[in-house]
N, C-alpha and C. Protein backbone atom coordinates (compact mmCIF):
# COMPACT_ATOMS: atom_id res chain seq x y z
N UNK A 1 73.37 86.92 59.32
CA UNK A 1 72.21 87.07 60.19
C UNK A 1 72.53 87.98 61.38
N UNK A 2 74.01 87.67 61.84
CA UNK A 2 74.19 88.53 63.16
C UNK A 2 73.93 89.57 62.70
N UNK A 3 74.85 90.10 61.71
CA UNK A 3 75.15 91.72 60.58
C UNK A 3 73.52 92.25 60.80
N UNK A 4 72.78 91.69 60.02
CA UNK A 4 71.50 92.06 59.97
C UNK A 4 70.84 92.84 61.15
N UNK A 5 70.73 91.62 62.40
CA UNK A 5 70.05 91.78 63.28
C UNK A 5 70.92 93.45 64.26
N UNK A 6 72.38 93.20 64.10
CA UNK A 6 72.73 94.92 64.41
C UNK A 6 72.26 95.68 63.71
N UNK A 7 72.15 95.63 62.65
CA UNK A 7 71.50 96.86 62.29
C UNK A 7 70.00 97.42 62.22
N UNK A 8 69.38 96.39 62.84
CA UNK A 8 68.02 96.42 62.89
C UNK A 8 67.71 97.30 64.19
N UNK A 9 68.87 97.21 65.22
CA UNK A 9 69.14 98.31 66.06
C UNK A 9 69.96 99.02 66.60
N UNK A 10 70.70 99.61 65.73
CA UNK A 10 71.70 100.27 65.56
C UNK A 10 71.44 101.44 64.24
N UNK A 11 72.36 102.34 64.48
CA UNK A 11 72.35 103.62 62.87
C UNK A 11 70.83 103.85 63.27
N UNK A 12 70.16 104.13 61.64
CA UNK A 12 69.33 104.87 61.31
C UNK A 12 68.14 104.49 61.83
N UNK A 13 68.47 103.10 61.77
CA UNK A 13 66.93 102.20 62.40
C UNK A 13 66.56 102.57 63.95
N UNK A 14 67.51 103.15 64.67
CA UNK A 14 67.20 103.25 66.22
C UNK A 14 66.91 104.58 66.41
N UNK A 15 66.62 105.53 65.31
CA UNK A 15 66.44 107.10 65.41
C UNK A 15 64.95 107.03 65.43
N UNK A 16 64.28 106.78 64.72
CA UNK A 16 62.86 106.52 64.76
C UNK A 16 62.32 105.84 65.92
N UNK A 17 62.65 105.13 66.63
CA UNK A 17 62.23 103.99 67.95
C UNK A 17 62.53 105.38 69.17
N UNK A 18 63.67 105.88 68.95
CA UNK A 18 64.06 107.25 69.95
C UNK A 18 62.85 108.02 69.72
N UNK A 19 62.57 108.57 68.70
CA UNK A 19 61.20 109.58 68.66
C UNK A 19 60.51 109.27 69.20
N UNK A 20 59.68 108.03 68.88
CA UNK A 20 58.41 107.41 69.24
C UNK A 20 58.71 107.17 70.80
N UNK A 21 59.20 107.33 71.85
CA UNK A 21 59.65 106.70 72.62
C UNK A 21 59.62 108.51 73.22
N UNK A 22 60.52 109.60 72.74
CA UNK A 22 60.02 111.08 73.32
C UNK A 22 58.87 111.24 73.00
N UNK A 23 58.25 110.91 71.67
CA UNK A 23 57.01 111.54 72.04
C UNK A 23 56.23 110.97 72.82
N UNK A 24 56.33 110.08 73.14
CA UNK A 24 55.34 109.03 74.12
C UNK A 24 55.45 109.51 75.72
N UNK A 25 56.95 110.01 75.73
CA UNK A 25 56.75 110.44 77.18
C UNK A 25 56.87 112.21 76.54
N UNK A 26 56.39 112.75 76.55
CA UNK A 26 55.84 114.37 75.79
C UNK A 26 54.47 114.10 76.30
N UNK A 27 53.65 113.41 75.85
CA UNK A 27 52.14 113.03 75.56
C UNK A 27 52.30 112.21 77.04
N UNK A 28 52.85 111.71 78.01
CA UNK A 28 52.61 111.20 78.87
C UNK A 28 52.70 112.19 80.41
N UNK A 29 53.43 113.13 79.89
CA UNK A 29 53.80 114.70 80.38
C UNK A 29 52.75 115.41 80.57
N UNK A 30 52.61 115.66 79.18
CA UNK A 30 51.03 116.48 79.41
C UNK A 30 50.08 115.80 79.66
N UNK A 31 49.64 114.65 79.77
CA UNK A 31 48.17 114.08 80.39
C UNK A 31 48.62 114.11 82.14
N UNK A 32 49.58 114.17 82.01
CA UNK A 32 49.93 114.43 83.89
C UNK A 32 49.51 115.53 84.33
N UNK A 33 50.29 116.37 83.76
CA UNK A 33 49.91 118.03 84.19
C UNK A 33 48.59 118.17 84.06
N UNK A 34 47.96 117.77 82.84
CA UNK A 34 46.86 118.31 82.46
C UNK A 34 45.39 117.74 83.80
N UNK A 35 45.78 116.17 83.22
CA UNK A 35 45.05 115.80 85.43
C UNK A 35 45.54 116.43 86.00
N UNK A 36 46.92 116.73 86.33
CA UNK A 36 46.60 117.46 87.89
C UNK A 36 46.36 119.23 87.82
N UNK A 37 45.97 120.00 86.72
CA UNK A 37 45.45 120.83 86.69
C UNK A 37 43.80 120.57 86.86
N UNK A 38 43.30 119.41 86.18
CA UNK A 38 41.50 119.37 85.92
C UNK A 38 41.53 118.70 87.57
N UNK A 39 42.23 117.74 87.99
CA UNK A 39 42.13 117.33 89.22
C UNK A 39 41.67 118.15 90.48
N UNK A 40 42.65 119.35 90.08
CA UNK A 40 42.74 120.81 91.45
C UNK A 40 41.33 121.04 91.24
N UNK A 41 40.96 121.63 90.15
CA UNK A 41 39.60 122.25 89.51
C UNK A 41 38.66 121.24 89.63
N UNK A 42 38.48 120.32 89.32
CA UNK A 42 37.09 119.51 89.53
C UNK A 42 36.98 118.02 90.52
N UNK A 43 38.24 117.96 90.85
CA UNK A 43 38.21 116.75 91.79
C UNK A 43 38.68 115.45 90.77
N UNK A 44 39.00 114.30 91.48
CA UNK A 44 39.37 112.63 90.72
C UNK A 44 38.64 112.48 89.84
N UNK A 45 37.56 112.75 90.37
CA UNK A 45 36.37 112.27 89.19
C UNK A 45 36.15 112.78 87.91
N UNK A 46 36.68 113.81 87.52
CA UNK A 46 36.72 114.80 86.33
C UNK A 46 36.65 113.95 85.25
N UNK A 47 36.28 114.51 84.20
CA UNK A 47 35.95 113.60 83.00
C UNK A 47 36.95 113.47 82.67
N UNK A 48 37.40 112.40 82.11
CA UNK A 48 38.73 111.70 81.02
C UNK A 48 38.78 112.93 79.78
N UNK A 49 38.18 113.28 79.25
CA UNK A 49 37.72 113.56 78.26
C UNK A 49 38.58 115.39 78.19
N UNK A 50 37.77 115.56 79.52
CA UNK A 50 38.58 116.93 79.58
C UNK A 50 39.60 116.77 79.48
N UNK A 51 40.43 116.27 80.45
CA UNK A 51 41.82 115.62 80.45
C UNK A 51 42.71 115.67 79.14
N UNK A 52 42.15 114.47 78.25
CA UNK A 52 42.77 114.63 77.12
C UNK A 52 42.90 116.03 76.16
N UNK A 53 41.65 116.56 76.58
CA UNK A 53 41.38 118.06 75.33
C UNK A 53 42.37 119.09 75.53
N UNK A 54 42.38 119.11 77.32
CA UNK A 54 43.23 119.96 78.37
C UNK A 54 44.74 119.32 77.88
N UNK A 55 45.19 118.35 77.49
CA UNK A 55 46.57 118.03 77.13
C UNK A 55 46.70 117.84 75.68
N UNK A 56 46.15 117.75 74.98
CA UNK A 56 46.22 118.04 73.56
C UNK A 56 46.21 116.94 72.59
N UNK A 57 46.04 115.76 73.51
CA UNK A 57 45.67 114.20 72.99
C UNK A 57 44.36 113.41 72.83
N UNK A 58 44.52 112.52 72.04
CA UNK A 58 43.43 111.97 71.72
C UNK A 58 42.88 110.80 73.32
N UNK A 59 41.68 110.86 73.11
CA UNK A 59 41.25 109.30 74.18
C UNK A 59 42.27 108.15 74.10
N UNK A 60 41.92 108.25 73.25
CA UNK A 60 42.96 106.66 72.74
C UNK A 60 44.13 106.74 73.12
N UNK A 61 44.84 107.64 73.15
CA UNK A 61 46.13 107.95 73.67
C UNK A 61 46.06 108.09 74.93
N UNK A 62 45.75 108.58 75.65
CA UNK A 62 45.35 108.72 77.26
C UNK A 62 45.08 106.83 77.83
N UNK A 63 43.87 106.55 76.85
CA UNK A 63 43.38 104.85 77.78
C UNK A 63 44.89 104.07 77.58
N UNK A 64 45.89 104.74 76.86
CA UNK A 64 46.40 103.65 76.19
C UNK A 64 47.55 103.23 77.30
N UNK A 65 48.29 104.61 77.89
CA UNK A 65 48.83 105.06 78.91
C UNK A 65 48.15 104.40 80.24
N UNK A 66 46.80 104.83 80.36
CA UNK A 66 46.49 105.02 81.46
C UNK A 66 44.86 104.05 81.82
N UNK A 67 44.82 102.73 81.71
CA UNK A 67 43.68 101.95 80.77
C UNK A 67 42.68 102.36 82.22
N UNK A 68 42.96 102.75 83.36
CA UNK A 68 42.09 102.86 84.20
C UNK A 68 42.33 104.23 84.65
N UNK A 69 40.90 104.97 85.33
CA UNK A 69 41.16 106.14 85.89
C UNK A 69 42.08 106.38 87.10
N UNK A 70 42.19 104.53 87.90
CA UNK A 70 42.61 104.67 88.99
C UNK A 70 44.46 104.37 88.64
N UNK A 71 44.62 104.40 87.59
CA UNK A 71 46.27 104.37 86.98
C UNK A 71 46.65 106.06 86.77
N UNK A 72 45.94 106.65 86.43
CA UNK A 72 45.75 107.76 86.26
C UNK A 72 45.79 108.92 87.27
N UNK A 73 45.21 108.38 88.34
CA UNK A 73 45.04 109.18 89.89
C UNK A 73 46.34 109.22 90.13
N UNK A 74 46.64 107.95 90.03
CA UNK A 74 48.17 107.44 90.93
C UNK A 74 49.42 108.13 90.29
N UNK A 75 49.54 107.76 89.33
CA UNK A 75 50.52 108.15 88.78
C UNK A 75 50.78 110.05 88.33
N UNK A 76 49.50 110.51 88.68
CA UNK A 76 49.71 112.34 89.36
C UNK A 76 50.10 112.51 90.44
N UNK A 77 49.11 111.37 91.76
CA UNK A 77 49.95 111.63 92.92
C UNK A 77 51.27 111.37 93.39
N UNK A 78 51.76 110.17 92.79
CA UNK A 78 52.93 110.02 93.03
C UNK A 78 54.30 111.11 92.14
N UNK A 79 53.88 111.84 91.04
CA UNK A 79 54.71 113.06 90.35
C UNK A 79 53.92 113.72 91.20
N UNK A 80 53.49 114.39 91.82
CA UNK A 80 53.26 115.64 92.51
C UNK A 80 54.09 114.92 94.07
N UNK A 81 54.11 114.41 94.57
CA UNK A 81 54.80 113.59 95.53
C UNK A 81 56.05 113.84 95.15
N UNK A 82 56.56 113.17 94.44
CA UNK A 82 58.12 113.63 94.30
C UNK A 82 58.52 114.77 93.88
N UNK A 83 58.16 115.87 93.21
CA UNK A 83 58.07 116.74 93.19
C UNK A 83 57.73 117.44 94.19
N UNK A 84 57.67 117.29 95.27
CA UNK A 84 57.27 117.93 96.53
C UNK A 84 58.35 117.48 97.35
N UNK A 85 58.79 116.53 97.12
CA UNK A 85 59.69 116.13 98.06
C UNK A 85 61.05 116.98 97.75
N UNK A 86 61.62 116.90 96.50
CA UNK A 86 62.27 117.30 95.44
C UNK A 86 62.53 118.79 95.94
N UNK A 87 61.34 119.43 96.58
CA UNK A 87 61.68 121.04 96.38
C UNK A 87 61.90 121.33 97.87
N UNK A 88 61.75 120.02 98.70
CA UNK A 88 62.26 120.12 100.02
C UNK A 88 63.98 120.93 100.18
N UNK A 89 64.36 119.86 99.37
CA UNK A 89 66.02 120.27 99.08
C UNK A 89 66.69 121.40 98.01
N UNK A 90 65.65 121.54 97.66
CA UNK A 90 65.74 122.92 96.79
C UNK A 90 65.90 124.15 97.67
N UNK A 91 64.55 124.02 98.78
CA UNK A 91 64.63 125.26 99.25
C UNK A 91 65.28 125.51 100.28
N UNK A 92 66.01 124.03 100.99
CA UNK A 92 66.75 123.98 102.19
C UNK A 92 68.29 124.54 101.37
N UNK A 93 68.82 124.50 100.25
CA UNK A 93 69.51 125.22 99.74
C UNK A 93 69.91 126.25 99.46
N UNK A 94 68.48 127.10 98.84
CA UNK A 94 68.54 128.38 98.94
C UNK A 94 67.87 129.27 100.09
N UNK A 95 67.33 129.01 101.16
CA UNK A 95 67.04 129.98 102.28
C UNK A 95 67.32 129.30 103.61
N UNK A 96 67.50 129.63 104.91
CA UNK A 96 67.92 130.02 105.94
C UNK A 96 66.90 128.64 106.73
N UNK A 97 67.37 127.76 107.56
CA UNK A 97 67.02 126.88 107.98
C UNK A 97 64.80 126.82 107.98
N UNK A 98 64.90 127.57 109.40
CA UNK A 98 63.92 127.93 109.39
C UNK A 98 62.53 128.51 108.45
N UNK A 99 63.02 129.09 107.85
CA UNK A 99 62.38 130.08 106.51
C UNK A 99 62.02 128.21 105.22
N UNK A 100 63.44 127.79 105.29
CA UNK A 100 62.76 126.50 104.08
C UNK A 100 62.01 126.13 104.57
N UNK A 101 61.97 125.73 105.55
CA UNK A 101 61.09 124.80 106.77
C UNK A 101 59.17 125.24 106.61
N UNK A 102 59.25 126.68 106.93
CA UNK A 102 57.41 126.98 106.84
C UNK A 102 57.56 126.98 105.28
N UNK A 103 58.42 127.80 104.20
CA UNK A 103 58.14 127.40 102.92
C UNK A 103 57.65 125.89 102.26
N UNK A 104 58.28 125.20 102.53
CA UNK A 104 58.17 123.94 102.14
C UNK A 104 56.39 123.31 102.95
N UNK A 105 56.11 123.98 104.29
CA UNK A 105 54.91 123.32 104.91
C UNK A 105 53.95 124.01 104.03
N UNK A 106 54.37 125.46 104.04
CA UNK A 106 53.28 125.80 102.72
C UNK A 106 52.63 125.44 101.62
N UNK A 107 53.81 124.83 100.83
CA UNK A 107 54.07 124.03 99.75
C UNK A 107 53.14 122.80 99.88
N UNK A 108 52.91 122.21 101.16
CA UNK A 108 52.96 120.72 101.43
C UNK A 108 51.03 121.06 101.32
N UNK A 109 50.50 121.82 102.39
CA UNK A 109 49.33 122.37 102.32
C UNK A 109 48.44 122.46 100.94
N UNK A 110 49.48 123.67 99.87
CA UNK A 110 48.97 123.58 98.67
C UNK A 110 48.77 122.17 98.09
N UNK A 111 50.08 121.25 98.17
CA UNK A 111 49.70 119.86 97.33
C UNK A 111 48.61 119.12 97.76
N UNK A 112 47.99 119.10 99.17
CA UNK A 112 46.86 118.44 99.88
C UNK A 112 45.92 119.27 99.05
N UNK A 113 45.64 120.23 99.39
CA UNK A 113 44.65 120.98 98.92
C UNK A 113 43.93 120.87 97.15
N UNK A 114 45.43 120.03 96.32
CA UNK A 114 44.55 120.01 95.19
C UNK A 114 44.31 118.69 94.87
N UNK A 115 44.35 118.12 96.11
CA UNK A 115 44.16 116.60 95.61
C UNK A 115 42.24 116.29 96.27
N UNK A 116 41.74 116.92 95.25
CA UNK A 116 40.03 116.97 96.19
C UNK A 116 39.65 115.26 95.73
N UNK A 117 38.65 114.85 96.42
CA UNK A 117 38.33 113.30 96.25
C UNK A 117 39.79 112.51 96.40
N UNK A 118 40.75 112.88 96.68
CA UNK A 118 41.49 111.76 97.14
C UNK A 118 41.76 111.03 97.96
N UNK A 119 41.60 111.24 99.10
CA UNK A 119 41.24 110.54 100.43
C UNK A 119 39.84 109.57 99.89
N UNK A 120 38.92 109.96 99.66
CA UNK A 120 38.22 109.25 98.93
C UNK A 120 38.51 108.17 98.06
N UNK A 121 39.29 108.45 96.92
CA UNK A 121 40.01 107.02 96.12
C UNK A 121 40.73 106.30 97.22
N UNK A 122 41.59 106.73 97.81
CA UNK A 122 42.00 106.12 98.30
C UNK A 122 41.99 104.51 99.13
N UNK A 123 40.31 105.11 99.58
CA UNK A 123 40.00 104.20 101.04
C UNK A 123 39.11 103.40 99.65
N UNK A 124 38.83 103.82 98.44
CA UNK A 124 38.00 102.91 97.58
C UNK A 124 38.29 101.38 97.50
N UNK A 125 39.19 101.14 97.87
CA UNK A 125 39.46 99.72 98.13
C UNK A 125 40.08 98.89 96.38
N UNK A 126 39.93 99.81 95.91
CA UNK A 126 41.33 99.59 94.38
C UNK A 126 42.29 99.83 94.73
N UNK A 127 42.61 97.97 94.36
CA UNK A 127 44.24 98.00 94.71
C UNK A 127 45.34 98.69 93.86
N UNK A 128 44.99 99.36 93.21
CA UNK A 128 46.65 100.50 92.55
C UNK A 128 46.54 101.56 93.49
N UNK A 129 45.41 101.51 94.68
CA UNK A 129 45.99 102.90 95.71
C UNK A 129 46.75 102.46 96.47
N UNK A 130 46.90 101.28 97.04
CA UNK A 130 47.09 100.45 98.35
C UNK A 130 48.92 100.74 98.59
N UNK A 131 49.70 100.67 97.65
CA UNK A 131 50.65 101.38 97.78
C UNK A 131 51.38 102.93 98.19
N UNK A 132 50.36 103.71 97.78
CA UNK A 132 50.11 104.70 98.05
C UNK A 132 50.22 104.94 99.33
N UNK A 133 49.49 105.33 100.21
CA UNK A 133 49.99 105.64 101.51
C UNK A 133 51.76 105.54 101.72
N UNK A 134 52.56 104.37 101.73
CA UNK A 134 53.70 103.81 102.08
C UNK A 134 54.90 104.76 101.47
N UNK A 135 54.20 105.10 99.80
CA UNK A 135 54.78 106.09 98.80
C UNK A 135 54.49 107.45 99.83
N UNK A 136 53.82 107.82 100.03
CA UNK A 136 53.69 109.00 100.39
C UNK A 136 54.66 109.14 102.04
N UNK A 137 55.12 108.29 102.54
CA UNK A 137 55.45 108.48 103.85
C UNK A 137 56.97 108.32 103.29
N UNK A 138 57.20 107.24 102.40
CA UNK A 138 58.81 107.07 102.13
C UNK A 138 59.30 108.09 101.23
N UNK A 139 58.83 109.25 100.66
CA UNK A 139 58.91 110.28 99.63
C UNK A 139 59.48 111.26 100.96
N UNK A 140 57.94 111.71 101.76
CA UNK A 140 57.82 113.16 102.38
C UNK A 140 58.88 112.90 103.77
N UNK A 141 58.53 111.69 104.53
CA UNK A 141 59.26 111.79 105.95
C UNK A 141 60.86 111.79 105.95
N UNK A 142 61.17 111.21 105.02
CA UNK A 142 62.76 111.77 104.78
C UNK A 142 63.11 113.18 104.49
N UNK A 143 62.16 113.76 104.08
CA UNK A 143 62.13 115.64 103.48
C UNK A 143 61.78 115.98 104.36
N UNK A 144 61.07 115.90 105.40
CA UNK A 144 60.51 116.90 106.03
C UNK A 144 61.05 116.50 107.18
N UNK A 145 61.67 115.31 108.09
CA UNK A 145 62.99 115.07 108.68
C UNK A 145 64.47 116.15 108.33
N UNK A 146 64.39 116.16 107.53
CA UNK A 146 66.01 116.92 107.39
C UNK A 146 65.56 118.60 107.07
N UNK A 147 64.55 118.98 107.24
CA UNK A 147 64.15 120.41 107.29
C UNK A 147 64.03 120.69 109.03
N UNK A 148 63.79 119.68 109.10
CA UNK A 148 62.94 119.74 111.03
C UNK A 148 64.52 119.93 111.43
N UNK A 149 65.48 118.65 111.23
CA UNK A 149 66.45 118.84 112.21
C UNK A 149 67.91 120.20 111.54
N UNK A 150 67.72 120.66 110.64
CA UNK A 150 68.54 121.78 110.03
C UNK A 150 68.20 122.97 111.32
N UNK A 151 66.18 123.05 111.21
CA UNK A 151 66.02 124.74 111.83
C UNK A 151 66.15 124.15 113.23
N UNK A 152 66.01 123.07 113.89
CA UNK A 152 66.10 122.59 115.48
C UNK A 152 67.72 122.82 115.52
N UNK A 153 68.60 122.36 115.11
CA UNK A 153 69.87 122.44 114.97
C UNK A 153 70.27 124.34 115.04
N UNK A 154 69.64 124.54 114.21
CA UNK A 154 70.13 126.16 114.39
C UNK A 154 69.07 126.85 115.37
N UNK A 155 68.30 126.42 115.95
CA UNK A 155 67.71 126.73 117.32
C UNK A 155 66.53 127.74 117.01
N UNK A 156 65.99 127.47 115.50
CA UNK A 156 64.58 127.91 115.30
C UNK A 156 63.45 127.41 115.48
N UNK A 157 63.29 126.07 115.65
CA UNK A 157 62.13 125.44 115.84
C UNK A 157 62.84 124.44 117.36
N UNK A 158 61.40 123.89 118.58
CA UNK A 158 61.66 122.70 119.13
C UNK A 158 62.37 121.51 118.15
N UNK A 159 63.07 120.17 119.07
CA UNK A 159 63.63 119.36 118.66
C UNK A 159 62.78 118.44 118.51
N UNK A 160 61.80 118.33 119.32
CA UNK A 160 61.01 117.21 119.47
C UNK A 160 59.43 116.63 118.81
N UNK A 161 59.53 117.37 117.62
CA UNK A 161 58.45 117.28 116.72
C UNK A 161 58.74 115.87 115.84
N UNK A 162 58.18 115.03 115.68
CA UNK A 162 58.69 113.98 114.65
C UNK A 162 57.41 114.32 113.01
N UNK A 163 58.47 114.06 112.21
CA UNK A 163 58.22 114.53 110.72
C UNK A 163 56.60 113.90 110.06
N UNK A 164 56.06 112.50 111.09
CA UNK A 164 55.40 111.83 110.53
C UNK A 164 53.87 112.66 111.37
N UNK A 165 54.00 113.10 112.58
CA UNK A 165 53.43 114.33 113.17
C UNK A 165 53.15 114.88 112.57
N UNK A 166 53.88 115.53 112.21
CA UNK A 166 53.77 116.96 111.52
C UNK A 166 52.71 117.07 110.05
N UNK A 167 53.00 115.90 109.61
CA UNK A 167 52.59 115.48 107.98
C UNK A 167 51.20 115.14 108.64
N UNK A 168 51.01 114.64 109.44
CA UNK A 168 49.23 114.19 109.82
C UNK A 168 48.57 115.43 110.20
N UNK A 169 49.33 116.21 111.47
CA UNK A 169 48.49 117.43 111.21
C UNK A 169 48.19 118.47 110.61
N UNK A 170 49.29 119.31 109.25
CA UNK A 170 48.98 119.76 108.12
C UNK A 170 48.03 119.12 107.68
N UNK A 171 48.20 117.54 107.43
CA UNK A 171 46.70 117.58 106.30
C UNK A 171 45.39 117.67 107.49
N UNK A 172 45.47 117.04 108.62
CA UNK A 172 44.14 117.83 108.95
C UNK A 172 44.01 118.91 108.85
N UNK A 173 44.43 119.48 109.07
CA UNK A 173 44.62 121.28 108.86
C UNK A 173 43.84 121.27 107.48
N UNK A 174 44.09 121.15 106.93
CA UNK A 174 44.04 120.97 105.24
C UNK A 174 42.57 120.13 104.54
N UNK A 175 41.84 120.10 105.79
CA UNK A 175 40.36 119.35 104.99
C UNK A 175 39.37 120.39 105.17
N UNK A 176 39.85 121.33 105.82
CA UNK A 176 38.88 122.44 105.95
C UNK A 176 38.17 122.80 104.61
N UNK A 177 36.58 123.07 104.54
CA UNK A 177 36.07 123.33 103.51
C UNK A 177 35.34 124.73 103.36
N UNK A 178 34.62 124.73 102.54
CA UNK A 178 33.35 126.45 102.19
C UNK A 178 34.72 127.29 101.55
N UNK A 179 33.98 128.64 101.77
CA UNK A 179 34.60 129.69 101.04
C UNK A 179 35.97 130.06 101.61
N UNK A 180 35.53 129.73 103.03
CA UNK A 180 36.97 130.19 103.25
C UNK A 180 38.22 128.94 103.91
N UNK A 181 37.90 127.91 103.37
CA UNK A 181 38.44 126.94 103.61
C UNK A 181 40.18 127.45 103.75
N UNK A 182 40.29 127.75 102.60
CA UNK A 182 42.01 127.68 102.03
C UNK A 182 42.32 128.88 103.09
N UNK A 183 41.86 129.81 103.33
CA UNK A 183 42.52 130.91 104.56
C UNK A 183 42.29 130.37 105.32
N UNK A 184 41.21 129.99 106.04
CA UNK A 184 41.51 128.80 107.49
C UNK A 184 42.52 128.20 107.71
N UNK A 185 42.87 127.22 106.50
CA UNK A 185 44.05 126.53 106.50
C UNK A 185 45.09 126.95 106.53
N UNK A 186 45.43 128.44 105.99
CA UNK A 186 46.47 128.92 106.18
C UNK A 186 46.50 129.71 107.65
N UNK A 187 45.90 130.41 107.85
CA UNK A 187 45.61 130.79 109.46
C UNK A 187 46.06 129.85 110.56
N UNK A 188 45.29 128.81 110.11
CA UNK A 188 45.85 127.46 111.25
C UNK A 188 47.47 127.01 110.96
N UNK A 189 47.62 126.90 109.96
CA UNK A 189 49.24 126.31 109.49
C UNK A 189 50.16 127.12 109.84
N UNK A 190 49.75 128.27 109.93
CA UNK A 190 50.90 129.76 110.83
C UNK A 190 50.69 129.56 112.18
N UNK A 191 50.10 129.40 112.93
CA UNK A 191 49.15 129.15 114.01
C UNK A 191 50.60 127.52 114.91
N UNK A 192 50.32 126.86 113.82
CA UNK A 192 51.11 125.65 114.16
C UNK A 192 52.92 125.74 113.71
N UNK A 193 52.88 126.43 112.93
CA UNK A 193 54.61 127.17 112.86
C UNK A 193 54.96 127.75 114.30
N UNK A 194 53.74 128.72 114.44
CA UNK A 194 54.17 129.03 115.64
C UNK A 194 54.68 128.29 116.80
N UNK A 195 53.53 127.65 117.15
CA UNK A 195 54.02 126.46 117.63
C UNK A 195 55.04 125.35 117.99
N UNK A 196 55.66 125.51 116.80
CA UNK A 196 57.00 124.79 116.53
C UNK A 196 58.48 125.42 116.73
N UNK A 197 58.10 127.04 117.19
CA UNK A 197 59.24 127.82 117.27
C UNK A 197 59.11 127.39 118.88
N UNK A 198 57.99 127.80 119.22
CA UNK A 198 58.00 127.62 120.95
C UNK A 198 58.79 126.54 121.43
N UNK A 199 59.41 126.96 122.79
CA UNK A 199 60.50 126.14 123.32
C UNK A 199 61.79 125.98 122.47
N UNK A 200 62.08 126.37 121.54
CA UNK A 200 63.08 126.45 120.74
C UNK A 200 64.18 126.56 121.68
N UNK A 201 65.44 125.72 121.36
CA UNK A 201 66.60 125.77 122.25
C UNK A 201 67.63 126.49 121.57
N UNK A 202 67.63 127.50 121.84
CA UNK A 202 69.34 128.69 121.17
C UNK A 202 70.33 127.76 121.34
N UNK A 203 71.16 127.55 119.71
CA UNK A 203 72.71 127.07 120.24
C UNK A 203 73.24 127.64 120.83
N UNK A 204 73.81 127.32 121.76
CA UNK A 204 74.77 127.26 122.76
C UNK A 204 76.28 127.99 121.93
N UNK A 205 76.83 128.96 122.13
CA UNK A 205 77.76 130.16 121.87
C UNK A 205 79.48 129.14 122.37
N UNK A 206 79.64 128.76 121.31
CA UNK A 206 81.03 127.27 121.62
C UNK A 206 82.49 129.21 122.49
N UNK A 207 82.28 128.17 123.41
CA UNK A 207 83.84 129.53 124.36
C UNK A 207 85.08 130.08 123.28
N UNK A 208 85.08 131.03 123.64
CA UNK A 208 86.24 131.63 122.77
C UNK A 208 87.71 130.94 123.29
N UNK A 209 89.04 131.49 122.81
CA UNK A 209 90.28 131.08 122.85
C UNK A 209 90.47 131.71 123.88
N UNK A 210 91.03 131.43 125.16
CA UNK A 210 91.72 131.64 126.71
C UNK A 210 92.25 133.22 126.80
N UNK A 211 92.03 133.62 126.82
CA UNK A 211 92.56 135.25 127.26
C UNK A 211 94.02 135.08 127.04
């Protein structure tokens, strides 16, 4: 009986359970992307329907994943969330304190910007958002903390901005609407970089070796 029951998962028998198990997250991949592409374009509310066609799955496969729309919201915002956070340290890697710093606010702008009706779900009073907020502060304020104090440290931006600041007024920045919403927002978000250079304190030049 023991014999048996190993091999029921073990060898050949556990190659098939592996597939079903990639393809499930393949198909759980693309209904992500695929909301948060129909999401940008038509808002939360977008039909399910598109969704699935836009990712290459059936309904049934989508409800099966995702049995509510509001499982569905969440689980884009929170992968676009970490993924945002994620490229905090990406870009504090490859460019120059300062420079990651407005890259990344850029970045932060675009992700507000395609989340239309979400502030809306949000305050809907379904509890699978209610976490949300807490996710979004324990993701971004650690990222956008260690960008702040890198360019303050190298004496490109003031010291005295705190990260949770900063994240409230980008997204106001960021509800601007009409045609020219998205250049407003960017106008203003340079506007407030600026801002953040002002008063900037130059490191201090450590004394050379004694004559």
């Amino acid at each position: 009986m023991v014999t048996e029951k190993l091999e029921e998962t073990t060898g050949e028998a556990a190659t098939p359970r592996r597939a079903i198990r990639a393809d499930a997250q393949r198909n759980e991949d693309a209904v992500l992307e695929a909301a948060k592409e129909v999401f940008a374009a038509s808002g939360v509310d977008a039909p399910v329907r598109e969704i699935a066609a836009r990712a290459g799955v059936g309904v049934g496969t989508l409800y099966r994943r995702f049995p509510n729309r509001s499982d569905l919201v969440a689980a884009v915002f929170r992968r676009e969330v970490d993924a945002s956070a994620v490229e905090a340290a990406t870009l504090a890697a490859a460019h120059p304190p300062g420079e990651a710093l407005c890259l990344w606010l850029r970045r932060y702008t675009r992700f507000i910007a395609t989340k239309k009706g979400l502030a809306a779900a949000l305050h809907s009073g379904d509890p699978v958002f209610e976490a949300l907020p807490a996710y979004f502060r324990e993701k971004f304020e650690p990222a956008l903390t260690s960008l702040l104090e890198a360019a303050a440290a190298g004496g490109e931006i003031r010291g005295d901005v705190a990260a949770y600041d900063l994240l409230r007024a980008v997204g106001n920045l960021s509800v601007a609407s009409g045609e020219e919403g998205d250049q407003h927002t960017q106008r203003m978000l340079e506007l407030l970089i600026d801002g953040l250079r002002f008063g900037a304190a130059k490191p201090q030049k450590q004394p050379g070796p004694p004559a």
